[in-house]
Protein backbone atom coordinates (compact mmCIF):
# COMPACT_ATOMS: atom_id res chain seq x y z
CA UNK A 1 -1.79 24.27 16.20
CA UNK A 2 1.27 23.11 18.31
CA UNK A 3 4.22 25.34 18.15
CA UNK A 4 6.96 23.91 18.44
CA UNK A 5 9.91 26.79 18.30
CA UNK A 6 7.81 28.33 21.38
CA UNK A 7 7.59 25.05 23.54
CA UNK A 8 11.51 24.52 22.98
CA UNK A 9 12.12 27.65 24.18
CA UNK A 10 10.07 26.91 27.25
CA UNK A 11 11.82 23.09 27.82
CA UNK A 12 15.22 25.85 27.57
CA UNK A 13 13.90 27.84 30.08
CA UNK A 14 12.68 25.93 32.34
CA UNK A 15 16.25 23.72 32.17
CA UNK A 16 17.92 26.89 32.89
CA UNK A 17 16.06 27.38 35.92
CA UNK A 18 17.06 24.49 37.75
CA UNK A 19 20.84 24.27 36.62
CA UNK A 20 22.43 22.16 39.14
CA UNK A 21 19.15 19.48 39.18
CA UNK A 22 19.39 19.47 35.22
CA UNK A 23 22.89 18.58 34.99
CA UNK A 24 22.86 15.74 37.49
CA UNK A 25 19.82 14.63 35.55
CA UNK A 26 21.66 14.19 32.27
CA UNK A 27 24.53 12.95 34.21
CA UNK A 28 23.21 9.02 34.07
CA UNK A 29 22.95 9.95 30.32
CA UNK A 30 26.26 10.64 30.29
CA UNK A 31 27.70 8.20 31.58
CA UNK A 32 25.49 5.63 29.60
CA UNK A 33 26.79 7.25 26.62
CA UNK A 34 30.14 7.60 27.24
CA UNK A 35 30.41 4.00 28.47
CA UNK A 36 28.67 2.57 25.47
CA UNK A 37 31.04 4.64 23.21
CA UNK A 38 34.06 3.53 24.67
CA UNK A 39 32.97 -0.07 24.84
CA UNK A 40 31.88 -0.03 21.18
CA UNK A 41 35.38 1.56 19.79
CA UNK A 42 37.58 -0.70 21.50
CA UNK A 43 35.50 -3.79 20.93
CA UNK A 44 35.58 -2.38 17.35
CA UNK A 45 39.33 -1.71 17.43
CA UNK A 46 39.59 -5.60 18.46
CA UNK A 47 37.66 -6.99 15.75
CA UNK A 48 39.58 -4.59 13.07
CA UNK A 49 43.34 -5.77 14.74
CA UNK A 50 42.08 -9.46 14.09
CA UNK A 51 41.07 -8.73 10.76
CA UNK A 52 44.43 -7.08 10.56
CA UNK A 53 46.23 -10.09 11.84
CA UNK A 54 44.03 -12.52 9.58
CA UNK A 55 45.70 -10.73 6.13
CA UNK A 56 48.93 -10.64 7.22
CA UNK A 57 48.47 -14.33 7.98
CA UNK A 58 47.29 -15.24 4.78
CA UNK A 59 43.37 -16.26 3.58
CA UNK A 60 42.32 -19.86 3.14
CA UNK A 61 45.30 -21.71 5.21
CA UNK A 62 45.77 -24.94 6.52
CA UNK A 63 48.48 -26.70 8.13
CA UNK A 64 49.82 -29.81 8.24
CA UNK A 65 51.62 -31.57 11.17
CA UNK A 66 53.31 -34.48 11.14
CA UNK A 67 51.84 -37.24 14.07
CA UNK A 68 53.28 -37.70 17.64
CA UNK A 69 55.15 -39.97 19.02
CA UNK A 70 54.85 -42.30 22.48
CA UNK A 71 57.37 -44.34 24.86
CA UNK A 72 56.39 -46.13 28.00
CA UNK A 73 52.55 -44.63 27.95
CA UNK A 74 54.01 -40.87 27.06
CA UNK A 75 52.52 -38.87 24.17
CA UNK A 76 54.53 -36.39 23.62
CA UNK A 77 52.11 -34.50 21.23
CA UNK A 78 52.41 -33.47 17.49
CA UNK A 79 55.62 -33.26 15.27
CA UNK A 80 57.26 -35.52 17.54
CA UNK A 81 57.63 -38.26 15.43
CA UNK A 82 58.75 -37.15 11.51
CA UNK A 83 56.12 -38.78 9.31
CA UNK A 84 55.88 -35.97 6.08
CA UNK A 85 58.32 -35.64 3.38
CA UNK A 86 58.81 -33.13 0.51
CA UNK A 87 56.85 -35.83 -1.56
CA UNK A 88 53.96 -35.20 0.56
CA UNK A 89 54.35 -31.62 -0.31
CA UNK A 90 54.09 -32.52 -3.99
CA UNK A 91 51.57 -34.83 -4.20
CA UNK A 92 48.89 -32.21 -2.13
CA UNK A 93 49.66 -29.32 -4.87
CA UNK A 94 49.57 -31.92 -7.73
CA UNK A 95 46.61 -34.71 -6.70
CA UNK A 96 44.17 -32.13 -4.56
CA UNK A 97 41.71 -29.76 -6.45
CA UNK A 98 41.14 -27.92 -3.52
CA UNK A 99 44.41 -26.72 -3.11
CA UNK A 100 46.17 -24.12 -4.85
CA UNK A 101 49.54 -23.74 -2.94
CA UNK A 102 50.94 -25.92 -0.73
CA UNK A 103 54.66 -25.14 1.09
CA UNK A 104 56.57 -27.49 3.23
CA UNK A 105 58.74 -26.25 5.80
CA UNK A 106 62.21 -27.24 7.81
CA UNK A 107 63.05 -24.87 10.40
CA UNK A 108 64.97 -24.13 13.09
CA UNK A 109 66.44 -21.50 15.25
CA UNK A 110 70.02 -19.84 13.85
CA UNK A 111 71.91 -17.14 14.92
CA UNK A 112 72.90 -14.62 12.02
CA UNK A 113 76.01 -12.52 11.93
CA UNK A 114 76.72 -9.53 9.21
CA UNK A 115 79.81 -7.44 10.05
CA UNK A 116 79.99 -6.98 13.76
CA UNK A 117 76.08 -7.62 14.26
CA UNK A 118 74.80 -10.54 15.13
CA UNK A 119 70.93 -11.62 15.88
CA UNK A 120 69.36 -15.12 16.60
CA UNK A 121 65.61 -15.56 14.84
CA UNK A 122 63.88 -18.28 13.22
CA UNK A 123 64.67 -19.36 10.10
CA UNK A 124 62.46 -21.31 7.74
CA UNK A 125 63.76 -23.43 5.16
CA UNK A 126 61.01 -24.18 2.09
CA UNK A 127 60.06 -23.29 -1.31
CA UNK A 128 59.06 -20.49 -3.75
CA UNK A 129 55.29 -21.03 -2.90
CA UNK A 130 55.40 -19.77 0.59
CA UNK A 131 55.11 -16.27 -0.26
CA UNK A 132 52.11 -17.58 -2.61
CA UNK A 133 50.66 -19.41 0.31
CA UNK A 134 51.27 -16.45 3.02
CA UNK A 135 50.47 -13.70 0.69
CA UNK A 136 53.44 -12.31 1.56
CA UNK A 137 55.25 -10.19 -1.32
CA UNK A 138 58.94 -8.92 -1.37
CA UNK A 139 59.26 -5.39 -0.32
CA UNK A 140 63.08 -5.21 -2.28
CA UNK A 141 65.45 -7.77 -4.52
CA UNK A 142 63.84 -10.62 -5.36
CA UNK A 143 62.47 -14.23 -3.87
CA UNK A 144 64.59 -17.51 -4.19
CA UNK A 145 63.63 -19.55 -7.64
CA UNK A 146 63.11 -23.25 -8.68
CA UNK A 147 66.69 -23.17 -9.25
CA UNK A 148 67.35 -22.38 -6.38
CA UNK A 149 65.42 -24.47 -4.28
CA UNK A 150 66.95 -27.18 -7.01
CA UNK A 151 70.77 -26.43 -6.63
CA UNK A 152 70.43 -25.59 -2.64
CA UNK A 153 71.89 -22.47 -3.36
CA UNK A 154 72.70 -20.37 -0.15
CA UNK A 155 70.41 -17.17 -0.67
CA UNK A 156 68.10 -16.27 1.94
CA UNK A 157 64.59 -13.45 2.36
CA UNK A 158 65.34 -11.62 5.35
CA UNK A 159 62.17 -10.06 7.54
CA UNK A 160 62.47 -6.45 8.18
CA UNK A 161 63.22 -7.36 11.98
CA UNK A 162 65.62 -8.83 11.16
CA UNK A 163 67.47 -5.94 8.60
CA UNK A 164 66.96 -3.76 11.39
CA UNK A 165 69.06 -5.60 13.58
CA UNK A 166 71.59 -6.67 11.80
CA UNK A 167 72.34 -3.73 8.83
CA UNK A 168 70.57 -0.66 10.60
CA UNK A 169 70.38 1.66 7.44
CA UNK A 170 71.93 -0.14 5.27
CA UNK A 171 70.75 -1.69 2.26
CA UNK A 172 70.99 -5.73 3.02
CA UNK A 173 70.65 -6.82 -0.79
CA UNK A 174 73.26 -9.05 -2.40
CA UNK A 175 74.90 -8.66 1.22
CA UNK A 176 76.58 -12.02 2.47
CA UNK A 177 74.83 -12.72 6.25
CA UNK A 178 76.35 -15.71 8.23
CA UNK A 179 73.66 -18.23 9.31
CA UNK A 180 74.92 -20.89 11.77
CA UNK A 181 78.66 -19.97 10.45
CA UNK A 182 77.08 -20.80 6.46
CA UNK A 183 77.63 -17.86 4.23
CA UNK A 184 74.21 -16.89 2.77
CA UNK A 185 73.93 -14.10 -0.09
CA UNK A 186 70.49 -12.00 1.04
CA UNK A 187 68.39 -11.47 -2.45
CA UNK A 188 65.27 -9.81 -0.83
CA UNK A 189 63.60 -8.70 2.04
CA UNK A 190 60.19 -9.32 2.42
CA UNK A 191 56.83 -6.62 2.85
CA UNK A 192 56.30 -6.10 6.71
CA UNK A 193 54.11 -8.17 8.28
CA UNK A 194 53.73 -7.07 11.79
CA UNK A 195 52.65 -9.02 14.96
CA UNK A 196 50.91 -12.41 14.85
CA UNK A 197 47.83 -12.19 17.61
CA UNK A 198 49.98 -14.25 19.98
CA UNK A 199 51.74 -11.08 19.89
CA UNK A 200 54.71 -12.68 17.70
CA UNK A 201 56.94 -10.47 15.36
CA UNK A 202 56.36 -11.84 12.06
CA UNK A 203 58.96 -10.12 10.33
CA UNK A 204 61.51 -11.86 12.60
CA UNK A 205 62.20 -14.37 10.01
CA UNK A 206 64.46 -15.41 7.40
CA UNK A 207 63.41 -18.15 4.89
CA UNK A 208 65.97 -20.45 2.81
CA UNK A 209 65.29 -22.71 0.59
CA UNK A 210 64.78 -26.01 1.95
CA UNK A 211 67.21 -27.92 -0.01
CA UNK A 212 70.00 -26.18 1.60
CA UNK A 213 68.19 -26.03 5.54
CA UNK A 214 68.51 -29.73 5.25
CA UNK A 215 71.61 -29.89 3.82
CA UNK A 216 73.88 -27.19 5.69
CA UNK A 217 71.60 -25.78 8.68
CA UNK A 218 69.25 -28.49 10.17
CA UNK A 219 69.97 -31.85 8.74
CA UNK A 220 66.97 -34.29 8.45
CA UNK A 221 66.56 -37.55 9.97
CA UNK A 222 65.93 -39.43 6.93
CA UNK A 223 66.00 -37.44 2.98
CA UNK A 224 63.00 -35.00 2.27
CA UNK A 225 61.87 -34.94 5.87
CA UNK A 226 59.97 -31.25 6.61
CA UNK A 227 58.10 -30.64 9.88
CA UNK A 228 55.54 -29.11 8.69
CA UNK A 229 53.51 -28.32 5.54
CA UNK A 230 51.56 -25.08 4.80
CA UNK A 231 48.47 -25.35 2.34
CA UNK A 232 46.42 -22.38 0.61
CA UNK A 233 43.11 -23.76 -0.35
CA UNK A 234 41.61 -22.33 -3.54
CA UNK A 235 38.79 -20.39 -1.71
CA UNK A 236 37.58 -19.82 1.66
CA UNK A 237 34.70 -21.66 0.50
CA UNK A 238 37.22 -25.15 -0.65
CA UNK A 239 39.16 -24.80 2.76
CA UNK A 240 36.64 -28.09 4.02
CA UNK A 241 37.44 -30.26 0.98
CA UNK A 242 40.62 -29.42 0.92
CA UNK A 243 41.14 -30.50 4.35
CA UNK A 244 39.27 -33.78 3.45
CA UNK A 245 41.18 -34.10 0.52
CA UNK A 246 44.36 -33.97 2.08
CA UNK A 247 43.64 -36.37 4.90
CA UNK A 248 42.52 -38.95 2.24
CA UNK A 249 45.37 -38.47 0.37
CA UNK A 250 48.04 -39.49 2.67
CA UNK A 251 46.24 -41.51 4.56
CA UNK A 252 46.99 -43.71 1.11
CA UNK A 253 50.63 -42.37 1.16
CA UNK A 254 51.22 -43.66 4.27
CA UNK A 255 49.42 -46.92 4.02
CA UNK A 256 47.16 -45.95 7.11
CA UNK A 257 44.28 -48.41 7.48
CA UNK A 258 40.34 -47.78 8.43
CA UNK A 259 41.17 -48.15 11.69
CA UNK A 260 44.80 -46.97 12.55
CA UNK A 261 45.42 -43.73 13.86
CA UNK A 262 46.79 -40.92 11.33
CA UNK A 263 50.25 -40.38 11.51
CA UNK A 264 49.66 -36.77 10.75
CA UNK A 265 46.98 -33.94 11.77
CA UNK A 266 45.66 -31.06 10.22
CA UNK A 267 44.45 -27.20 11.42
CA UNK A 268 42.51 -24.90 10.15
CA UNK A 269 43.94 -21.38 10.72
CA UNK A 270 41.66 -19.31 8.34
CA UNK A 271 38.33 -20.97 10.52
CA UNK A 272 40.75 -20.29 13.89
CA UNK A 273 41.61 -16.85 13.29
CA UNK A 274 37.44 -16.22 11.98
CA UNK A 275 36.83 -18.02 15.57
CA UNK A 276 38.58 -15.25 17.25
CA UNK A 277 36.89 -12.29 14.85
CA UNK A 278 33.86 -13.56 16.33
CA UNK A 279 34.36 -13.80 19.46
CA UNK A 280 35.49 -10.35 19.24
CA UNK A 281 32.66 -9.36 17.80
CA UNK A 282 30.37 -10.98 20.12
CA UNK A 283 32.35 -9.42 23.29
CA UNK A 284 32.09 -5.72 21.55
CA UNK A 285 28.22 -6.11 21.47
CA UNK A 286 28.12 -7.73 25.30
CA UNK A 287 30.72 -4.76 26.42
CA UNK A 288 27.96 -2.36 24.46
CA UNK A 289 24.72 -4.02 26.26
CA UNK A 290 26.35 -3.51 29.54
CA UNK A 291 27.51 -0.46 29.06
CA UNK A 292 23.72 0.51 27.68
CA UNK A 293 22.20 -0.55 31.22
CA UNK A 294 23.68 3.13 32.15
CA UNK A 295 21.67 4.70 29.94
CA UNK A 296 18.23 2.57 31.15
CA UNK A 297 19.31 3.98 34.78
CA UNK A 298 19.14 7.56 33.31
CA UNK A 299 16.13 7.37 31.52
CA UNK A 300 14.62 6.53 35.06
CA UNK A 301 16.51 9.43 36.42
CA UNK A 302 15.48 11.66 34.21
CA UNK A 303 11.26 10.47 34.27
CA UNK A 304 11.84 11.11 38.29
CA UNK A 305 12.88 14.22 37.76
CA UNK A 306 9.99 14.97 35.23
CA UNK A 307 7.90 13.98 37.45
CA UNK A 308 8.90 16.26 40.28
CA UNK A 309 8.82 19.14 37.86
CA UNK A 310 5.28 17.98 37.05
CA UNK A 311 4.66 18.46 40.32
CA UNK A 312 6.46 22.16 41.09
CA UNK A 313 4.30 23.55 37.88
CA UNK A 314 1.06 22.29 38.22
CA UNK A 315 -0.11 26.05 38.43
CA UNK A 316 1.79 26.89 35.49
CA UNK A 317 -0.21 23.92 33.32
CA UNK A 318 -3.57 25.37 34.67
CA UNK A 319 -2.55 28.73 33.62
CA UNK A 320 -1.72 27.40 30.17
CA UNK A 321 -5.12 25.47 29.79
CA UNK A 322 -7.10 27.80 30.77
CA UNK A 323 -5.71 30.84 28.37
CA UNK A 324 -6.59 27.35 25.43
CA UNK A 325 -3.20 25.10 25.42
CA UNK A 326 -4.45 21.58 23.98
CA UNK A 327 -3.54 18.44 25.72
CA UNK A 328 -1.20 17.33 23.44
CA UNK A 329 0.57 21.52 23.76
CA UNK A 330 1.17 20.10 27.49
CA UNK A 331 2.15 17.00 26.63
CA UNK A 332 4.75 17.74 23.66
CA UNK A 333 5.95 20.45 26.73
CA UNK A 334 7.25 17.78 28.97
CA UNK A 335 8.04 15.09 26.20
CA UNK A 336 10.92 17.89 24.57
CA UNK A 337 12.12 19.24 28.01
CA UNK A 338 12.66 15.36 28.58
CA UNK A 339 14.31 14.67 25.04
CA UNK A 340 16.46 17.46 25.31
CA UNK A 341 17.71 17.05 28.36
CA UNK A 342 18.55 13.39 26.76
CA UNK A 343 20.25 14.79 24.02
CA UNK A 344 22.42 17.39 25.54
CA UNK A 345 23.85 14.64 27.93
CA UNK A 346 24.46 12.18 24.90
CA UNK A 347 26.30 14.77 22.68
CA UNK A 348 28.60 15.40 25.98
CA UNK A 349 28.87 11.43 26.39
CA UNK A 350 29.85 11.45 22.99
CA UNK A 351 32.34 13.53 23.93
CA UNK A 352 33.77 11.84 26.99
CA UNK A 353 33.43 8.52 25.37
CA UNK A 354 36.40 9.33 22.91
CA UNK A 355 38.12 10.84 24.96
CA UNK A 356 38.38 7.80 27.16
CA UNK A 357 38.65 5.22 24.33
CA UNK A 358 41.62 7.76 23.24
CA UNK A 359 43.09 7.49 26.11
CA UNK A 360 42.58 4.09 26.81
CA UNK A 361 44.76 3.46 23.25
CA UNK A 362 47.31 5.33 24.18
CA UNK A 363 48.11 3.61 27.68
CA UNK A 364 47.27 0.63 27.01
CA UNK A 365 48.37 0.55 23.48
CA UNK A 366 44.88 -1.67 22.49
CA UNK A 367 43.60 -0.12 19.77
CA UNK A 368 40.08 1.64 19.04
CA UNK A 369 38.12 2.13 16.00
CA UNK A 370 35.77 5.17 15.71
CA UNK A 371 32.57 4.32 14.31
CA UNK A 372 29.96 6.92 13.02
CA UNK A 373 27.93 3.71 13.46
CA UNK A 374 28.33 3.69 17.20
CA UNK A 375 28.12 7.24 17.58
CA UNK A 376 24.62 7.50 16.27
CA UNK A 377 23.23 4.32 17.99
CA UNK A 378 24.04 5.46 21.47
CA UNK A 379 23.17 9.34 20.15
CA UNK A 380 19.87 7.83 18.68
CA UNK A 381 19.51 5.71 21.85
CA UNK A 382 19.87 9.05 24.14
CA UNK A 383 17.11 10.26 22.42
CA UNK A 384 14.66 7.20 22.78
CA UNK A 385 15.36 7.14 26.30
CA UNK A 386 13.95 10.98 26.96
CA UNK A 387 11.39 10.09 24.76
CA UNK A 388 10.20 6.95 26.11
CA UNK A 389 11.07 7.80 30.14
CA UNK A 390 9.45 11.65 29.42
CA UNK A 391 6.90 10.30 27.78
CA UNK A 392 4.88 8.95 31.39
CA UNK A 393 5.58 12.80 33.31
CA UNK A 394 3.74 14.35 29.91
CA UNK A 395 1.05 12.43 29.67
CA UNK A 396 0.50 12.64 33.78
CA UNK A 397 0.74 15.86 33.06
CA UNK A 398 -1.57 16.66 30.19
CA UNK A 399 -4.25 14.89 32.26
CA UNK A 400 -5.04 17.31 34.96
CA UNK A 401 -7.76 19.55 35.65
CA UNK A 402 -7.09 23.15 34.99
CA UNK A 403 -9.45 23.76 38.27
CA UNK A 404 -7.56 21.39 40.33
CA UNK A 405 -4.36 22.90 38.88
CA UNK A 406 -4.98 26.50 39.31
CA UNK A 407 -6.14 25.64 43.04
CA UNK A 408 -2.70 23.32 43.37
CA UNK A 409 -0.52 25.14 46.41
């Protein structure tokens, strides 16, 4: 019968021995691990911050643009020509199943002044619904009403970027801010939202309703023109029909035939930002399989080494044979000496490799996710490796003569 606790004492031993030539054996385990550790967590960390960014975006949107405009062969791209109107707006929430909030929006850049502060952000005029649409509750006071939007009263939602800079500690509800010399009363500030993955402060906002951003702050070509509209579909699952929904809709509105070109466009955010959570994904696992190769390279390390000490102990296996060892007591020798060199260098890669993705957050302020997931895969791999790279020196090993070995110089 094999016993074990003796032949892991002997694969101790026998490590011991040869100190220096052990640890630079593990060291390709080591690195393999570490590497694969590091690449994992921040590949991880990537995929969670676009998750992140996804929420505070909102779930299920779409956007409408209105179409472009040309002169003398010149596109000059979308929203260059205004072609959507707060009756657009309506009609999407009202005639579209698909759709369960729609928002339209006039905006503009304003510069704010409370007191002797003053800061210059983007403000959004539009309606109730956009906090529906955005997902995007208020953190103190309360939002701007129907009545409101109806009477174009001058209230405002300030971002929390946007307290900051202009009231510092001090509590901004039912203050009076001055936007674009119009006094506006602020009734709320809105949750944080944090940076947008173009790396834009979200909370540097203010919305209005639109009624008075047409009237007072940004004027309007024409009545009812908005520059864009913002649409929550019912359900990831609707965001398709809604689209197709919407397009049919006012292509009718705005009398577009079969074969004219739309006056408007749509985008998909929801299926843009899940583009990005994929490719994150996808790099995380490529980072991961490269940084695996490491570990490949030490699994050949180590079988070299295995096979040199096959080599240095051939006595030593015709001694054990002879007294009665079993092939397999030879073999199991070699294939633990082998795994536990593995092992010892994967918990220290373990080690190293959050360390490094530590440090790498810190400096470079990406962020990492520890995974027990990751940590066990590359542990787990460690192990295959001595098992599978040992396994060749053991079974070279249980093969010989114990003649030939005992006569081995």
């Amino acid at each position: 019968m094999i016993n074990i606790p003796s032949t892991i004492k002997i694969a101790f031993r026998a490590i011991r021995v040869n100190k220096t030539r052990s640890a630079l054996t593990m060291l390709g385990i080591i690195i393999g691990v570490s590497a694969v550790i590091a690449m994992l967590e921040v590949g991880s960390g990537a995929k969670y911050k676009i998750g992140e960014e996804i929420a505070a975006m909102g779930s299920n949107l779409l956007m409408v643009l209105p179409g472009s405009t040309s002169a003398g062969g010149v596109r000059f791209g979308a929203g260059s020509e205004p072609t959507l109107t707060m009756g657009d707006a309506q009609a999407i929430v009202r005639e579209c199943p698909s759709v369960a909030y729609d928002a339209p929006v006039h905006s503009g850049t304003a510069q704010l002044v409370y007191g002797n502060q003053n800061w210059s952000t983007q403000v959004m005029g539009t309606t109730p619904s956009i906090l529906n649409v955005r997902d995007w509750p208020v953190a103190a006071g309360r939002p701007f009403t129907e009545e409101d939007l109806k009477n174009g009263t001058k209230v405002c939602l300030l971002g929390q970027t946007v307290v900051d800079n202009l009231f510092g500690g001090e509590e901004p509800v039912d203050k009076i801010v001055r936007i674009k010399k119009v006094p506006f009363t602020v009734v709320g500030v809105l949750a944080v939202k944090g940076q947008s993955l173009m790396g834009q402060d979200q909370d540097d906002m203010v919305y209005v309703p639109i009624t008075s951003a047409q009237r007072m702050l940004f004027g309007t070509p024409f009545p009812g023109m908005v520059r864009v509209i913002m649409v929550k579909a019912t359900s990831g699952d609707d965001l398709d029909s809604a689209e197709q929904q919407i397009l049919a809709l006012l292509k009718q509105r705005h009398h577009i035939g079969p074969k004219q070109e739309n006056d408007f466009s749509t985008r998909n955010l929801t299926q843009m930002m899940q583009t990005a959570a994929q490719a994150a994904k996808i790099m995380a696992l490529l980072l991961g399989a490269i940084a695996s190769v490491s570990l490949l390279v030490g699994g050949i390390g180590i079988m070299n080494i295995m096979l040199v000490s096959v080599t240095e102990r051939t006595r030593e296996i015709g001694i054990r044979m002879a007294i009665g060892a079993k092939t397999w007591d030879i073999r199991l020798q070699f294939i633990i000496e082998s795994l536990t060199l593995s092992l010892i260098g994967g918990i220290i890669g373990i080690i190293i490799g959050v360390t490094i993705s530590t440090i790498l957050s810190k400096i470079a302020g990406w962020p990492t996710l520890l995974s027990p997931f990751s940590i066990l895969l590359a542990f787990g791999f460690s192990g295959a490796v001595g098992i599978f790279f040992g396994y060749y020196p053991a079974y070279k090993a249980s093969l010989l003569s114990p003649i030939d070995a005992l006569r081995y110089e």
